[in-house]
PDB file of N, CA and C in Angstrom:
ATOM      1  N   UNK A   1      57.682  20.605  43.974  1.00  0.00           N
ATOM      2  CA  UNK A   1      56.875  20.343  42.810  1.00  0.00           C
ATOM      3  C   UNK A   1      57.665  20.592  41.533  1.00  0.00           C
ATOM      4  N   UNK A   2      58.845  20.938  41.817  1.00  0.00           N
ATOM      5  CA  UNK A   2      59.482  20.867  40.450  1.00  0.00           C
ATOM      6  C   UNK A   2      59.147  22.468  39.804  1.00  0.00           C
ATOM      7  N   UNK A   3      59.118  22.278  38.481  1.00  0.00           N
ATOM      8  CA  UNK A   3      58.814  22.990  37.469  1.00  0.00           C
ATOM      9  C   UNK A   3      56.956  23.238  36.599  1.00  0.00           C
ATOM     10  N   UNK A   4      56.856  22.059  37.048  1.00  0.00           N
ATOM     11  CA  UNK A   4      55.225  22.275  36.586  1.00  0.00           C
ATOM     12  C   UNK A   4      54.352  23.086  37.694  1.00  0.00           C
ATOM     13  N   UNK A   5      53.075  23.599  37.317  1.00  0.00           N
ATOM     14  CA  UNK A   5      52.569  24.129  38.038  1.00  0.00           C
ATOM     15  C   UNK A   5      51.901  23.371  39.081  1.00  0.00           C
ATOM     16  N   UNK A   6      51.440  21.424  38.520  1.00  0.00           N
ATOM     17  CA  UNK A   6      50.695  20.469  39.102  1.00  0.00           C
ATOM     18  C   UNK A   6      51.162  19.760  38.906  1.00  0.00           C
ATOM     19  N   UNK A   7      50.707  18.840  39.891  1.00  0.00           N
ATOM     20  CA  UNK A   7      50.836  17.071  39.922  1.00  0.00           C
ATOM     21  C   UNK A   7      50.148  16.390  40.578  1.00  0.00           C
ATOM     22  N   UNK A   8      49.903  15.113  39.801  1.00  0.00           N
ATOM     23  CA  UNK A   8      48.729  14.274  40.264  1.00  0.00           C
ATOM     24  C   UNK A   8      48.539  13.948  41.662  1.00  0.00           C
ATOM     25  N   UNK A   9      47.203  13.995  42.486  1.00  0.00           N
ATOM     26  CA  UNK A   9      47.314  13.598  43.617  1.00  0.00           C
ATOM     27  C   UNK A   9      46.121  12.582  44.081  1.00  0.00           C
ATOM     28  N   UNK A  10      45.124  12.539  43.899  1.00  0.00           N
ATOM     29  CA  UNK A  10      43.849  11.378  43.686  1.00  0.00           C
ATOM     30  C   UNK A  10      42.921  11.221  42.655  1.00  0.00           C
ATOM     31  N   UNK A  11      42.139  10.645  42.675  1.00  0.00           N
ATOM     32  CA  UNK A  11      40.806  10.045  41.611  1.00  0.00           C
ATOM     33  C   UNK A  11      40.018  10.692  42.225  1.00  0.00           C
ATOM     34  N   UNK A  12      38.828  11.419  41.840  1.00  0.00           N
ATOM     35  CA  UNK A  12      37.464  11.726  42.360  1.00  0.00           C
ATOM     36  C   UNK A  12      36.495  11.108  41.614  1.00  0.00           C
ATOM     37  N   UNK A  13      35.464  10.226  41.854  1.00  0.00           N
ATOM     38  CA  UNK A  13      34.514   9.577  41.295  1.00  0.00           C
ATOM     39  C   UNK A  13      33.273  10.415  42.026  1.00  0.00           C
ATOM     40  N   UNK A  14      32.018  10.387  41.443  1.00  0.00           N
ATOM     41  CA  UNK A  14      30.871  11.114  41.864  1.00  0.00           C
ATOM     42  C   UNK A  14      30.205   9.784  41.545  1.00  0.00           C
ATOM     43  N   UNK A  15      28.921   9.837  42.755  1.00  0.00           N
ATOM     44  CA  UNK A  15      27.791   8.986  42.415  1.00  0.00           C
ATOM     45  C   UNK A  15      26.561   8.851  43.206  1.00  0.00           C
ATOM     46  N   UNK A  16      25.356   9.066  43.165  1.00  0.00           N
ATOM     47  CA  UNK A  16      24.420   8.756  43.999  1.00  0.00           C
ATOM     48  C   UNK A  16      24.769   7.740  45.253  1.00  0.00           C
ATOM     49  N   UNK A  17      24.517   7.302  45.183  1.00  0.00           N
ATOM     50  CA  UNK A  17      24.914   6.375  46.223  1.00  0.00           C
ATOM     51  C   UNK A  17      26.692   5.911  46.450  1.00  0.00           C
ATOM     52  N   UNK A  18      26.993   7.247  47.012  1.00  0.00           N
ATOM     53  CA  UNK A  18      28.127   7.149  47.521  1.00  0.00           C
ATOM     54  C   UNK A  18      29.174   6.084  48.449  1.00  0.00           C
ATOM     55  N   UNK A  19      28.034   5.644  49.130  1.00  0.00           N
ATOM     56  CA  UNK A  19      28.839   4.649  50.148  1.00  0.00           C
ATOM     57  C   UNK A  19      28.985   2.952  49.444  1.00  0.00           C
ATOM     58  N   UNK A  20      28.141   2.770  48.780  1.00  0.00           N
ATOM     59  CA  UNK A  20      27.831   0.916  47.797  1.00  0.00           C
ATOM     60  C   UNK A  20      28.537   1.189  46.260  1.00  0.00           C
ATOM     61  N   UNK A  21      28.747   2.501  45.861  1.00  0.00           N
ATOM     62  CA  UNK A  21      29.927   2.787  44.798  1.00  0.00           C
ATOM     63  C   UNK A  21      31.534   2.349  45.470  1.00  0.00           C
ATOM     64  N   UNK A  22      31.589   3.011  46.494  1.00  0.00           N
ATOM     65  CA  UNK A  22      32.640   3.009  47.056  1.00  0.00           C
ATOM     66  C   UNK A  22      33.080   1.246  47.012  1.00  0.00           C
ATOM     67  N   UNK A  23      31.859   0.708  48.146  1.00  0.00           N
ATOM     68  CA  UNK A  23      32.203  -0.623  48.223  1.00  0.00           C
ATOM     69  C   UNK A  23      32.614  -1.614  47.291  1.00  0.00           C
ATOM     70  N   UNK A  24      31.788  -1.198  46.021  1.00  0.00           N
ATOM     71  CA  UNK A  24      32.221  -1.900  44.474  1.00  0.00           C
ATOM     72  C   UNK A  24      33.679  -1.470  44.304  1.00  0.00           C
ATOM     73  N   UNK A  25      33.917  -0.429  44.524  1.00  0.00           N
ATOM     74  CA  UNK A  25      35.598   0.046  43.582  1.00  0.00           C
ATOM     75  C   UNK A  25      36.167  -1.118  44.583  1.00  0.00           C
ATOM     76  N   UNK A  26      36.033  -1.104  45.669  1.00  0.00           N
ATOM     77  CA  UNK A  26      37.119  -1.668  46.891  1.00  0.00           C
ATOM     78  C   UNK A  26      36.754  -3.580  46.055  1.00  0.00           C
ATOM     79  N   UNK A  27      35.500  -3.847  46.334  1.00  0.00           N
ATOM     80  CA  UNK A  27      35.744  -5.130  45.658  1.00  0.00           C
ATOM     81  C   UNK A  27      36.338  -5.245  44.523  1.00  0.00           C
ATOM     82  N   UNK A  28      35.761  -4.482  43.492  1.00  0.00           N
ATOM     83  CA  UNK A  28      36.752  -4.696  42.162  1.00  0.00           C
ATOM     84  C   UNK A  28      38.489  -4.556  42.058  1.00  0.00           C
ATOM     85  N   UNK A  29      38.899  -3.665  42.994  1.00  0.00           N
ATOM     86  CA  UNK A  29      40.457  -3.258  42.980  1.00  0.00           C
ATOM     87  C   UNK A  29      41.015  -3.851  44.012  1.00  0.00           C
ATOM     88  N   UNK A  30      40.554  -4.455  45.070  1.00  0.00           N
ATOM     89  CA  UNK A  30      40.958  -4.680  45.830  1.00  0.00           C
ATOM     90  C   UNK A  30      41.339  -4.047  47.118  1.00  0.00           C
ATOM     91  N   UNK A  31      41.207  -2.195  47.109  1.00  0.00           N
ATOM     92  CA  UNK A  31      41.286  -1.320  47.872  1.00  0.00           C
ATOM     93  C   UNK A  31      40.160  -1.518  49.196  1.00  0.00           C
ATOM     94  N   UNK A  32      40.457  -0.623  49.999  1.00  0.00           N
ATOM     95  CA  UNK A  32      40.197  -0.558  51.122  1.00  0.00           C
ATOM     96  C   UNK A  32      39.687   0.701  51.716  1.00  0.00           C
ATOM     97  N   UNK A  33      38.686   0.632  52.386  1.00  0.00           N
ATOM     98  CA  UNK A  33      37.880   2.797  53.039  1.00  0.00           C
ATOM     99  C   UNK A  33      39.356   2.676  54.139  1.00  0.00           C
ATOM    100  N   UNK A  34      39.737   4.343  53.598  1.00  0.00           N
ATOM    101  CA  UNK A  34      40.135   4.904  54.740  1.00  0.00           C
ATOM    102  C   UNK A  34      39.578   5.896  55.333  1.00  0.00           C
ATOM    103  N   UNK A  35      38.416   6.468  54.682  1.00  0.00           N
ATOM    104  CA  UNK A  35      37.607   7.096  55.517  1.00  0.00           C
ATOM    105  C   UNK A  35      36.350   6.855  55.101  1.00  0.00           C
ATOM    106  N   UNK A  36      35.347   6.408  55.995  1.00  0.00           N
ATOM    107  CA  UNK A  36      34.449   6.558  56.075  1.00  0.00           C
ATOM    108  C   UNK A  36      33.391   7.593  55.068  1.00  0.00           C
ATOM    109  N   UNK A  37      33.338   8.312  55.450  1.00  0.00           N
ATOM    110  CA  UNK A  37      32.325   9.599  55.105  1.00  0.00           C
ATOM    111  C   UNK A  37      31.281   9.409  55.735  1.00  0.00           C
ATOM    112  N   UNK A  38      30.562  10.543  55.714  1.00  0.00           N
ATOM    113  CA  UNK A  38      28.952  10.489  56.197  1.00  0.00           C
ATOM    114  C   UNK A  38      27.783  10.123  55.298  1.00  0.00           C
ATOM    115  N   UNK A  39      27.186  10.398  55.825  1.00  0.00           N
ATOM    116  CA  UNK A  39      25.337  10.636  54.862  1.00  0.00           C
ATOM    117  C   UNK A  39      25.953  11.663  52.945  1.00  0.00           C
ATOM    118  N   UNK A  40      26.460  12.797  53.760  1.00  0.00           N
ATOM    119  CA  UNK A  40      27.196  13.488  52.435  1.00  0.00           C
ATOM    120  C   UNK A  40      28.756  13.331  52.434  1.00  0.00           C
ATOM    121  N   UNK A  41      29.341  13.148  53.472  1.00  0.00           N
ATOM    122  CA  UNK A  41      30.666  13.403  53.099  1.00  0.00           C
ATOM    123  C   UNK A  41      30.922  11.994  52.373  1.00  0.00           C
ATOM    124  N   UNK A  42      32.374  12.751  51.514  1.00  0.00           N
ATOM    125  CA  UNK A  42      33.201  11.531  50.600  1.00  0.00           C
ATOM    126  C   UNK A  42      33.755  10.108  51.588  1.00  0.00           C
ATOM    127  N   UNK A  43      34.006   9.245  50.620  1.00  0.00           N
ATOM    128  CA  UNK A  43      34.360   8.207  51.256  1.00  0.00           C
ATOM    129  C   UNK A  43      36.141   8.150  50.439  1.00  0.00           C
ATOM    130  N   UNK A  44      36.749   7.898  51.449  1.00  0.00           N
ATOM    131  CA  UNK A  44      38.047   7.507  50.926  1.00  0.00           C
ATOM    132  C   UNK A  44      38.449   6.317  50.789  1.00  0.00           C
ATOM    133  N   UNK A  45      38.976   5.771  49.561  1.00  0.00           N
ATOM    134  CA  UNK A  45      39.651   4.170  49.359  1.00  0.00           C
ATOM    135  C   UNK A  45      41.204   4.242  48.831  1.00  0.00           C
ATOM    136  N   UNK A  46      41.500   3.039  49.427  1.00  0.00           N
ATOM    137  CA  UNK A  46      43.342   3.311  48.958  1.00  0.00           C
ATOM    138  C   UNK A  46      43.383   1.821  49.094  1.00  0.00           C
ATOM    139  N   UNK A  47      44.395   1.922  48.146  1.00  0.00           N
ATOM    140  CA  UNK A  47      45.093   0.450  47.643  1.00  0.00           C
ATOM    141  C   UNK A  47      46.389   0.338  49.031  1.00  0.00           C
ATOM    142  N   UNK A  48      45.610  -0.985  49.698  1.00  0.00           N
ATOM    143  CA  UNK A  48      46.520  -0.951  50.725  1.00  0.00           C
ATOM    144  C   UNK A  48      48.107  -1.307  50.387  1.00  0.00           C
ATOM    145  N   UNK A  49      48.456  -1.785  49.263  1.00  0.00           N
ATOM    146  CA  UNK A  49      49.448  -2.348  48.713  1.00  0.00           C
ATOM    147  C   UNK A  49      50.541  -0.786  48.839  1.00  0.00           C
ATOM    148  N   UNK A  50      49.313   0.417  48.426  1.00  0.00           N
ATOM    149  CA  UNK A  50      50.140   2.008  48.026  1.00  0.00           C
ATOM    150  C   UNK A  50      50.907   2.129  47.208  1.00  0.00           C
ATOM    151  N   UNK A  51      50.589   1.115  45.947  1.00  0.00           N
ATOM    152  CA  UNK A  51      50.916   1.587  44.935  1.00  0.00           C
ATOM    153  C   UNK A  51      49.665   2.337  43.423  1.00  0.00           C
ATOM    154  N   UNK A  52      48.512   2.271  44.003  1.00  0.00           N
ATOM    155  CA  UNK A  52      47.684   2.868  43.391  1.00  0.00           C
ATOM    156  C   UNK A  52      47.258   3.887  43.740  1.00  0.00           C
ATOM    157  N   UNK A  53      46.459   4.781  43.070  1.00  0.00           N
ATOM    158  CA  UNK A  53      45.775   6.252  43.421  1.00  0.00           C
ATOM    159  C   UNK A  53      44.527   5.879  44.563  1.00  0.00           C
ATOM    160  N   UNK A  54      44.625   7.014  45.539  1.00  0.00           N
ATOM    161  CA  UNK A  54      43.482   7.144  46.368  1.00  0.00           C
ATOM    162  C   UNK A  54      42.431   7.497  45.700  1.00  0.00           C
ATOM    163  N   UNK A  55      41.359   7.123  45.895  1.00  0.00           N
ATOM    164  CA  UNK A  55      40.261   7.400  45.153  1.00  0.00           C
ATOM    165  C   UNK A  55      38.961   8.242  46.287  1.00  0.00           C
ATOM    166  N   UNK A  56      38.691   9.497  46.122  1.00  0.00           N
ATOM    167  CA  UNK A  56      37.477   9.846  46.645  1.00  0.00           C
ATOM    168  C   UNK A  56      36.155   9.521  45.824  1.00  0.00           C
ATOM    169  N   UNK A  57      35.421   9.292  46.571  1.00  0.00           N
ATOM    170  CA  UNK A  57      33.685   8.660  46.134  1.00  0.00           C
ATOM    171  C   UNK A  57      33.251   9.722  46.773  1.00  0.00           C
ATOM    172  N   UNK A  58      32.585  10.907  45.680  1.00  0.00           N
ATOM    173  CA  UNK A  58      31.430  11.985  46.475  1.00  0.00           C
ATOM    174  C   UNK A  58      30.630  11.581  46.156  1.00  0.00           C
ATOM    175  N   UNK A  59      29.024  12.157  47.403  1.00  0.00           N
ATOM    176  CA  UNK A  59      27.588  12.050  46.798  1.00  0.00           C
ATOM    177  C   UNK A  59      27.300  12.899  46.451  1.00  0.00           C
ATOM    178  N   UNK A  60      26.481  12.761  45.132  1.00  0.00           N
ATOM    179  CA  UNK A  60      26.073  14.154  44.564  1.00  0.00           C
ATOM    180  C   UNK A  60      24.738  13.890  44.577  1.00  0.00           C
ATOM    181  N   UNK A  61      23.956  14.795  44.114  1.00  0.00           N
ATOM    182  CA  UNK A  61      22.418  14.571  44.080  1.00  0.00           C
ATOM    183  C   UNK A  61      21.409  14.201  42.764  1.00  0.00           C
ATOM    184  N   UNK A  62      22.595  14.288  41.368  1.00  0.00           N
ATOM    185  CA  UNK A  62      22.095  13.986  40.524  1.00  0.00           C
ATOM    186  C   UNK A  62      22.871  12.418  39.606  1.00  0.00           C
ATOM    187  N   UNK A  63      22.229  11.721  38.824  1.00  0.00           N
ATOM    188  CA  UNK A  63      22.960  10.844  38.159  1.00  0.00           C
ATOM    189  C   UNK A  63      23.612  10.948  36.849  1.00  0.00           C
ATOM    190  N   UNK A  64      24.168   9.611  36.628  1.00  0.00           N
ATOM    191  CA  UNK A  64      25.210  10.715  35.183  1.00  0.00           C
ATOM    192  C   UNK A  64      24.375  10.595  34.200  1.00  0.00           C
ATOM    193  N   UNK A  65      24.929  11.515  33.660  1.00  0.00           N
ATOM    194  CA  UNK A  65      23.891  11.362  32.019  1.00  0.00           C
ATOM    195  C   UNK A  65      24.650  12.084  30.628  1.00  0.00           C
ATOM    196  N   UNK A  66      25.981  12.315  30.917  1.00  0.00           N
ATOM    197  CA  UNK A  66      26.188  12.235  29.526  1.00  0.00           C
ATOM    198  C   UNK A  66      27.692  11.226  29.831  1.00  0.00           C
ATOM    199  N   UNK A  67      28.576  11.101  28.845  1.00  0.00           N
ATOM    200  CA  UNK A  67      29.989  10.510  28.679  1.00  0.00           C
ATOM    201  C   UNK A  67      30.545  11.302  29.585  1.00  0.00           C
ATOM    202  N   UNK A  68      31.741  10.129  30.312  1.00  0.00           N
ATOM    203  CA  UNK A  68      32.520  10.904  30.842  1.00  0.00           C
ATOM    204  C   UNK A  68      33.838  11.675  30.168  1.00  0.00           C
ATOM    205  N   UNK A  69      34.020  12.613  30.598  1.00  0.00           N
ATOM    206  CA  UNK A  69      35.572  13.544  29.401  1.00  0.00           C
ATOM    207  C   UNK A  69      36.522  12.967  29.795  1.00  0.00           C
ATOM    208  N   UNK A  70      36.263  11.991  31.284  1.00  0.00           N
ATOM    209  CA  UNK A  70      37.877  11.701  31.709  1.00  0.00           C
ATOM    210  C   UNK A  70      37.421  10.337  32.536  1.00  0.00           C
ATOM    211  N   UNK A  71      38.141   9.374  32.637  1.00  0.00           N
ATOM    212  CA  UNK A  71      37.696   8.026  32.852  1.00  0.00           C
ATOM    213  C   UNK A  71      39.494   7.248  32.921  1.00  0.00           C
ATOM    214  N   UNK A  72      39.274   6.531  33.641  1.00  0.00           N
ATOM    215  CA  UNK A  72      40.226   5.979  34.031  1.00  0.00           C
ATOM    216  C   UNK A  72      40.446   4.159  33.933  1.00  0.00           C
ATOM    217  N   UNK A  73      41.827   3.659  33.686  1.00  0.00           N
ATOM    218  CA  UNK A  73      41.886   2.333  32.694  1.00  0.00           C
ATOM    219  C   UNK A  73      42.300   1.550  34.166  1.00  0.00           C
ATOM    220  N   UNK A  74      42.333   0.410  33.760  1.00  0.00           N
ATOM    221  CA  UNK A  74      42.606  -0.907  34.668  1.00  0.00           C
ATOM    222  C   UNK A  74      42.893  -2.071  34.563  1.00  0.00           C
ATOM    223  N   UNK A  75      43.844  -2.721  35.001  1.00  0.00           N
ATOM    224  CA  UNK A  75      44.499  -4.000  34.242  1.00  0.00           C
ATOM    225  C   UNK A  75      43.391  -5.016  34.874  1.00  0.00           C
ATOM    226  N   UNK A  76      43.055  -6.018  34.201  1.00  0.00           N
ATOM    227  CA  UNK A  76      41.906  -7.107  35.220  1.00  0.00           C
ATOM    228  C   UNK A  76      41.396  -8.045  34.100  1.00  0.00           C
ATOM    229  N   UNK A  77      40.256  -8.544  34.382  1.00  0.00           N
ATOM    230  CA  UNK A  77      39.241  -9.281  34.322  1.00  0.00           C
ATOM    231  C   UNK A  77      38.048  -8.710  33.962  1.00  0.00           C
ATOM    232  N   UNK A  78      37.372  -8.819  32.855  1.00  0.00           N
ATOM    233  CA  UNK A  78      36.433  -8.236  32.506  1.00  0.00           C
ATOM    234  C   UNK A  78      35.183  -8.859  32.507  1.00  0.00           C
ATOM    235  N   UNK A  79      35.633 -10.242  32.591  1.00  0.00           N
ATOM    236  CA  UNK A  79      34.512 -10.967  33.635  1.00  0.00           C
ATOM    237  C   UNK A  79      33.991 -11.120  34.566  1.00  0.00           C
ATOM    238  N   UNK A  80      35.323 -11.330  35.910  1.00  0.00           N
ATOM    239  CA  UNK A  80      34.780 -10.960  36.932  1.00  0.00           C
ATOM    240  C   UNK A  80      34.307  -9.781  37.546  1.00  0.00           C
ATOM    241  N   UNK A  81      34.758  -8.493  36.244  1.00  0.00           N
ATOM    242  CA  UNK A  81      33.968  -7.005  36.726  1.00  0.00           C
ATOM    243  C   UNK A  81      32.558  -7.325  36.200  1.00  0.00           C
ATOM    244  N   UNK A  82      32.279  -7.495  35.189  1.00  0.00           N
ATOM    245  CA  UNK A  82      30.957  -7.857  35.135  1.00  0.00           C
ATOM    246  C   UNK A  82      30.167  -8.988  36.212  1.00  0.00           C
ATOM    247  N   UNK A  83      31.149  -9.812  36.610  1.00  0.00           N
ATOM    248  CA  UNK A  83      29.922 -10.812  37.454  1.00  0.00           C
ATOM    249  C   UNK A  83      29.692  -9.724  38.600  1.00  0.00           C
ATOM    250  N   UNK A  84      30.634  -9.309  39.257  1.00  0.00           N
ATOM    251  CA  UNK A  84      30.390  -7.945  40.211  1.00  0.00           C
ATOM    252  C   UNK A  84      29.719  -6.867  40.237  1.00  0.00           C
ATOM    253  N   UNK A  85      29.261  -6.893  38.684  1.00  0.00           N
ATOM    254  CA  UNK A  85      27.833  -5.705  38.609  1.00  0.00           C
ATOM    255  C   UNK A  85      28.291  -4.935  37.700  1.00  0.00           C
ATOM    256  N   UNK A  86      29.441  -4.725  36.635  1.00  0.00           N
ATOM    257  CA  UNK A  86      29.626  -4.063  35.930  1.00  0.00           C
ATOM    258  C   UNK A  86      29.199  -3.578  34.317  1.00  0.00           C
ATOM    259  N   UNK A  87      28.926  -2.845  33.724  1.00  0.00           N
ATOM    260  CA  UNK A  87      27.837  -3.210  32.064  1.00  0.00           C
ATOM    261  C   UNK A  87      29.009  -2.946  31.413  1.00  0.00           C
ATOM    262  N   UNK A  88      29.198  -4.036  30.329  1.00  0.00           N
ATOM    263  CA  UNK A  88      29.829  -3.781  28.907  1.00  0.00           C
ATOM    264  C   UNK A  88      29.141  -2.922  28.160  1.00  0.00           C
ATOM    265  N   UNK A  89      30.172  -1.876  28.109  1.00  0.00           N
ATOM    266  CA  UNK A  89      29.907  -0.736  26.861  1.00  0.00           C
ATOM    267  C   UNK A  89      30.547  -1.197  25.375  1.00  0.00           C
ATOM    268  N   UNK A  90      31.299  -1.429  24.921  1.00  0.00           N
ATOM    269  CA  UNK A  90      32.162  -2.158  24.279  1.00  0.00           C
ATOM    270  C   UNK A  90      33.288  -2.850  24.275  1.00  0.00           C
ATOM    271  N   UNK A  91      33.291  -4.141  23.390  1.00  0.00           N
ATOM    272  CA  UNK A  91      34.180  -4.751  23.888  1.00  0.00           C
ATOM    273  C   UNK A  91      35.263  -5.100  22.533  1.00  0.00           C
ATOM    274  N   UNK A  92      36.674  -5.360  23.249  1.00  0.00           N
ATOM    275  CA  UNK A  92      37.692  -4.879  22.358  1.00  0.00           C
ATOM    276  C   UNK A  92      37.438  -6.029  20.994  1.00  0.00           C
ATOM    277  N   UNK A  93      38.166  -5.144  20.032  1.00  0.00           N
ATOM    278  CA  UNK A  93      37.760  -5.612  18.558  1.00  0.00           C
ATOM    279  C   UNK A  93      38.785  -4.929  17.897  1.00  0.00           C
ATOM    280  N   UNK A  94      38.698  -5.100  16.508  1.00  0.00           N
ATOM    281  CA  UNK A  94      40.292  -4.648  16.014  1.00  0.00           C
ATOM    282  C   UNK A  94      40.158  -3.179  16.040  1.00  0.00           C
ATOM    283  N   UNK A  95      39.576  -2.634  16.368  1.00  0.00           N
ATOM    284  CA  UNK A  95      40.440  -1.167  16.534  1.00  0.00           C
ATOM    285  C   UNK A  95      40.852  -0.791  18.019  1.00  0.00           C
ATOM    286  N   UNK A  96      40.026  -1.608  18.812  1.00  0.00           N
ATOM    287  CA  UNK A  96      40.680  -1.288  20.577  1.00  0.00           C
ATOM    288  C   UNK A  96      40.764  -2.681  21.425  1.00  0.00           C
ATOM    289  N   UNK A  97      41.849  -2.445  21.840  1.00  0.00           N
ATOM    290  CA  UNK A  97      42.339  -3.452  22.262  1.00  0.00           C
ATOM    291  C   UNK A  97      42.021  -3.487  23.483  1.00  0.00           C
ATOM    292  N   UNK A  98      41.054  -3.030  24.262  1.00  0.00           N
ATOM    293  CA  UNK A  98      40.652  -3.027  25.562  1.00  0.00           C
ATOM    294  C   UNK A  98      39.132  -3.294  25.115  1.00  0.00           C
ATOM    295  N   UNK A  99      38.682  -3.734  26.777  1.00  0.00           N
ATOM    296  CA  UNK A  99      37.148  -2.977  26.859  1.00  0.00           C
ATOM    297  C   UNK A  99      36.748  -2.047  27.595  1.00  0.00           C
ATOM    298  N   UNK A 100      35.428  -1.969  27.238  1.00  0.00           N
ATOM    299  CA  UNK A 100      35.005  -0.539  27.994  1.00  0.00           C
ATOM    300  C   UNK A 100      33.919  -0.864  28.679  1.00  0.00           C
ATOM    301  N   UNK A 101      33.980  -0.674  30.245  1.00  0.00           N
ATOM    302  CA  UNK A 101      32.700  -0.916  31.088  1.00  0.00           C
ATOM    303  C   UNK A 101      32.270   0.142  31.577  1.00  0.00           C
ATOM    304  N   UNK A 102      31.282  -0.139  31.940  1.00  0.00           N
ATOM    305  CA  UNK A 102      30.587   1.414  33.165  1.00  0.00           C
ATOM    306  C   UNK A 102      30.607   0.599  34.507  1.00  0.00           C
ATOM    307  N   UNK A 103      31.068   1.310  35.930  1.00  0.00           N
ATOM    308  CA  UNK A 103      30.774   0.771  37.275  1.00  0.00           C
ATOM    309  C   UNK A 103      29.071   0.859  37.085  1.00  0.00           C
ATOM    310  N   UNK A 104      28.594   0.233  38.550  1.00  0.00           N
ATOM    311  CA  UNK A 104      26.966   0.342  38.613  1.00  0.00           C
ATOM    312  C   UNK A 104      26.148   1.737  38.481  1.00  0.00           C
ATOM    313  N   UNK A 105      26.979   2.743  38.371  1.00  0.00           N
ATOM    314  CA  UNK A 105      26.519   4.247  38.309  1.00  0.00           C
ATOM    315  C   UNK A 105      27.085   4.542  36.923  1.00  0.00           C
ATOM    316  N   UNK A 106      27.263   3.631  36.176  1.00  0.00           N
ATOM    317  CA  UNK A 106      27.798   4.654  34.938  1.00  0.00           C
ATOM    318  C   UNK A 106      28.748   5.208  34.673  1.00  0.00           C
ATOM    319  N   UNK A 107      29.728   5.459  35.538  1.00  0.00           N
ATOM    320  CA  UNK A 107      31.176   5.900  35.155  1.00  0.00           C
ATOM    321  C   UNK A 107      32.257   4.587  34.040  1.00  0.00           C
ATOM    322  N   UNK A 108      32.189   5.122  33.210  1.00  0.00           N
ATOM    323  CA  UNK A 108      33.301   4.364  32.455  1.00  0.00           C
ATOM    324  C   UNK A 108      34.806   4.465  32.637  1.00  0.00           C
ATOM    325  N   UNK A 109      35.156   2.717  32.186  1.00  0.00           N
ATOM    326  CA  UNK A 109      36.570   2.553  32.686  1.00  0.00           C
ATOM    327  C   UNK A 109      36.862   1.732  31.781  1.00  0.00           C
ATOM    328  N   UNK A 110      38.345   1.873  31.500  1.00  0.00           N
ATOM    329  CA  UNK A 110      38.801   0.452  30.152  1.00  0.00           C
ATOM    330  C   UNK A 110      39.457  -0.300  31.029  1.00  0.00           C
ATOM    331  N   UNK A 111      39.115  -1.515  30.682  1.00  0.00           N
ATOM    332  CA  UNK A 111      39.702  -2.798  31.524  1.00  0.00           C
ATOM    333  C   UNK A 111      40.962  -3.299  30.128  1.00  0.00           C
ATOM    334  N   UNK A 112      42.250  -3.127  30.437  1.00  0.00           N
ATOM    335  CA  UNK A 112      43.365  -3.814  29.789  1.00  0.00           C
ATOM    336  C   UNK A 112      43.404  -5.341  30.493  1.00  0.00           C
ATOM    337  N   UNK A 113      43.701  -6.397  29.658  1.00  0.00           N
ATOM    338  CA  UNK A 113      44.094  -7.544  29.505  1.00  0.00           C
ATOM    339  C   UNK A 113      45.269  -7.433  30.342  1.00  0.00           C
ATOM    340  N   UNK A 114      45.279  -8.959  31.455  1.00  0.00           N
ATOM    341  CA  UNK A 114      46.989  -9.316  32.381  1.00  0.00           C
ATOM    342  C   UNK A 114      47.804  -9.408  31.481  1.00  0.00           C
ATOM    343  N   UNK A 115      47.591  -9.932  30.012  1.00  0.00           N
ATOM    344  CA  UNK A 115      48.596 -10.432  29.080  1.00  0.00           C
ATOM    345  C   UNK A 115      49.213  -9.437  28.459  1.00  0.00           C
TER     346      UNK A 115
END
């Protein structure tokens, strides 16, 4: 590990419905379950390519309700995340050059432009 005390090792996303969150990230990114989970346990997704972060999907028992402090960006289509179920929070304008969506649970993510 070097000199730092940490280093990055996955994504944790939380959401009621743990297992149809999951399935959205995998459609939207293209990733894939490597684990399953149960009724409660997490579900694991990974970019079969392995060049992206593993992502755990926990179920929790409550939904979100304020901003997230930490949220994570994505190069894409901000169309086809929306035809896939995603809500525009804002969309880029001259001070941000991205947009900003929520998945179907509310977690926000900035979608960067291919260009």
């Amino acid at each position: 590990m070097g000199d730092s005390p940490a280093r990055f090792l996955d994504l944790c996303l939380d959401a009621v419905d743990h297992q149809a969150l999951a399935d959205w990230w995998c459609a939207a990114m293209g990733y894939r379950r490597d684990r399953d989970g149960g009724e409660s346990e997490p579900v694991l997704i990974v970019d079969p390519a392995g060049t992206g972060p593993s992502i755990w999907v926990n179920r929790v028992p409550e939904r979100k309700t304020v901003k997230n402090r930490m949220h994570h960006d994505v190069v894409g289509d901000t169309g086809a995340l929306l035809a896939l179920g995603a809500t525009l929070l804002r969309r880029r304008d001259d001070e941000v050059h991205w947009d900003v969506l929520a998945d179907p649970e509310g977690n926000e993510f900035c979608v960067f432009s291919r260009e």
